[in-house]
Protein backbone atom coordinates (compact mmCIF):
# COMPACT_ATOMS: atom_id res chain seq x y z
CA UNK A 1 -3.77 -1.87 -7.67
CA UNK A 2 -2.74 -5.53 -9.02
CA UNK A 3 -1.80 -6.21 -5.71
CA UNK A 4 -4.70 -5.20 -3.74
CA UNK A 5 -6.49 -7.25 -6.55
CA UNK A 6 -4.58 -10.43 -5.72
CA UNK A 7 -5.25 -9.73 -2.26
CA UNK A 8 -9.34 -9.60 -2.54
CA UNK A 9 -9.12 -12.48 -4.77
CA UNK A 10 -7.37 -14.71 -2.12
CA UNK A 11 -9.59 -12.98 1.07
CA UNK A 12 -12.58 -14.59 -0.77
CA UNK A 13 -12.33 -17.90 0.71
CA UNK A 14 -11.67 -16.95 4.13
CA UNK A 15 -14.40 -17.99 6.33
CA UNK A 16 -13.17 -18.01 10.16
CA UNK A 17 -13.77 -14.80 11.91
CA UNK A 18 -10.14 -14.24 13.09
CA UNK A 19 -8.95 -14.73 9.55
CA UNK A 20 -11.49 -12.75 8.25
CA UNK A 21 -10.82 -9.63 10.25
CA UNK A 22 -6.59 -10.01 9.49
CA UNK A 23 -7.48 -10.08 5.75
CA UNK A 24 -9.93 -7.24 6.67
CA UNK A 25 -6.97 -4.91 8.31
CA UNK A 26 -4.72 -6.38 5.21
CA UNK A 27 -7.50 -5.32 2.32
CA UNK A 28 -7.99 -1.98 3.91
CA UNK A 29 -3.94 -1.23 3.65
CA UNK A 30 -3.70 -2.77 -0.14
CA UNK A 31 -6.63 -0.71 -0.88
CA UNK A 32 -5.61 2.24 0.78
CA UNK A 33 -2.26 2.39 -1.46
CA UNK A 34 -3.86 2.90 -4.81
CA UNK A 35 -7.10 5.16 -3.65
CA UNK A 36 -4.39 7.60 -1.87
CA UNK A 37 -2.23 8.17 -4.77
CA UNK A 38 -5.09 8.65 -7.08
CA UNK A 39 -7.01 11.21 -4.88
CA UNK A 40 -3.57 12.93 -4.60
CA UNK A 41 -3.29 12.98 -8.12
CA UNK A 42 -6.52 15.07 -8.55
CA UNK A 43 -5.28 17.58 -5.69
CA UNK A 44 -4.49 21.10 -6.99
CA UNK A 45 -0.77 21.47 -5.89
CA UNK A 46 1.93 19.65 -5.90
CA UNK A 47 2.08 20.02 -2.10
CA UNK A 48 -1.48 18.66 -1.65
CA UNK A 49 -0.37 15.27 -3.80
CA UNK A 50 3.06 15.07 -1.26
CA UNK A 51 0.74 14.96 1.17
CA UNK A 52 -1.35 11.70 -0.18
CA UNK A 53 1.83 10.34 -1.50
CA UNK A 54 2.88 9.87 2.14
CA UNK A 55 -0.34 8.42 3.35
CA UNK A 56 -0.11 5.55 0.43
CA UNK A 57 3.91 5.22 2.08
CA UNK A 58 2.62 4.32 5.27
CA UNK A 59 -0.12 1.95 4.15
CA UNK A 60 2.17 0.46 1.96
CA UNK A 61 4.51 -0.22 4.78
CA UNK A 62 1.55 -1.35 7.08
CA UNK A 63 0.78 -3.44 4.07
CA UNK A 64 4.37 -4.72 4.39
CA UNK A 65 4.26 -5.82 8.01
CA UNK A 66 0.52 -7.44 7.92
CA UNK A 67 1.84 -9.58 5.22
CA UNK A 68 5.03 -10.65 7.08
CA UNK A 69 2.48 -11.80 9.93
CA UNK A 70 0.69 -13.54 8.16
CA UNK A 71 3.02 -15.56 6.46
CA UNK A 72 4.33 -16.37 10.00
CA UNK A 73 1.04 -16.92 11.73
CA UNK A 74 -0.27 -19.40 9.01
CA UNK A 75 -2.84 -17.20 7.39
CA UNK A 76 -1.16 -17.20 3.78
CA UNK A 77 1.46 -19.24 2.64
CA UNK A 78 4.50 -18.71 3.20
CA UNK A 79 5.77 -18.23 -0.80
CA UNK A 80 2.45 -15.99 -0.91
CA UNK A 81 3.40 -13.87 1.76
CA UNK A 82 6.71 -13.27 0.92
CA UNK A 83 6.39 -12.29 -2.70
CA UNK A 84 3.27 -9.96 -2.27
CA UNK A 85 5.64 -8.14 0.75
CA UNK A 86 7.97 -7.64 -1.18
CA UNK A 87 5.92 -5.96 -4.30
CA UNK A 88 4.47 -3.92 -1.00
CA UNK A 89 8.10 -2.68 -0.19
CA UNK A 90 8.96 -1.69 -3.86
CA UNK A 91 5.95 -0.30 -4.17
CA UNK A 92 6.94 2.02 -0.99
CA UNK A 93 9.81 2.41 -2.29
CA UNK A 94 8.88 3.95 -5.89
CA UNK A 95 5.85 6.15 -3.91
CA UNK A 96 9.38 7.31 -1.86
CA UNK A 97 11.19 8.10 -5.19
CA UNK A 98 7.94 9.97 -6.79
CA UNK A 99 7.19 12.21 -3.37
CA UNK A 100 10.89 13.05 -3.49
CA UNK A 101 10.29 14.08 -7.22
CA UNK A 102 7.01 15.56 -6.27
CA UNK A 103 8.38 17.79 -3.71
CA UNK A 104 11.89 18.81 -5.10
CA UNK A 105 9.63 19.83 -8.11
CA UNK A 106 7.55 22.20 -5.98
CA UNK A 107 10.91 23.40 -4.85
CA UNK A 108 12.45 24.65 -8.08
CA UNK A 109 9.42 26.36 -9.33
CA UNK A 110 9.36 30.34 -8.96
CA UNK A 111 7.53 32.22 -6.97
């Protein structure tokens, strides 16, 4: 959610309409990370929050990639860019770690 934060707070400024719709496409993926895993949280199975768990995966790697080209197409500086991609890709990669969890939980539980 920090992230997405940092995000909006830097979007603010943008005022040309081709920057404004990339920060639009990169708002809706940081945003898209933290609603996902707390709608799946609510779900009532374990299955259910697996499910919303992989949606937040993909936006985070979509998150990923729209930051990469941005840093490369001039939209955020380069330093920027870089460090808020990474935090996208561990981010992805503890949502990985927790679905794994998730589902190998689901697994061992009798039936």
């Amino acid at each position: 959610m920090a992230l997405a934060a940092a995000l909006q707070r830097e979007a603010l400024g943008v005022r040309h309409y081709i920057d404004r719709t990339a920060w639009s496409q990169i708002m809706r993926a940081a945003s898209s990370v933290p609603a996902n895993i707390a709608e799946g949280a609510m779900r009532s199975s374990p299955r259910d929050f697996a499910n919303f768990l992989s949606i937040a995966i993909g936006s985070a790697a979509e998150l990923h990639a729209l930051l990469l080209i941005a840093a490369e197409s001039g939209l955020l500086a380069v330093d920027r860019a870089r460090n808020a991609a990474k935090e996208a890709k561990e981010l992805r990669q503890m949502l990985v770690s927790l679905r794994g969890r998730i589902l190998g939980q689901q697994r061992q539980r009798p039936r």
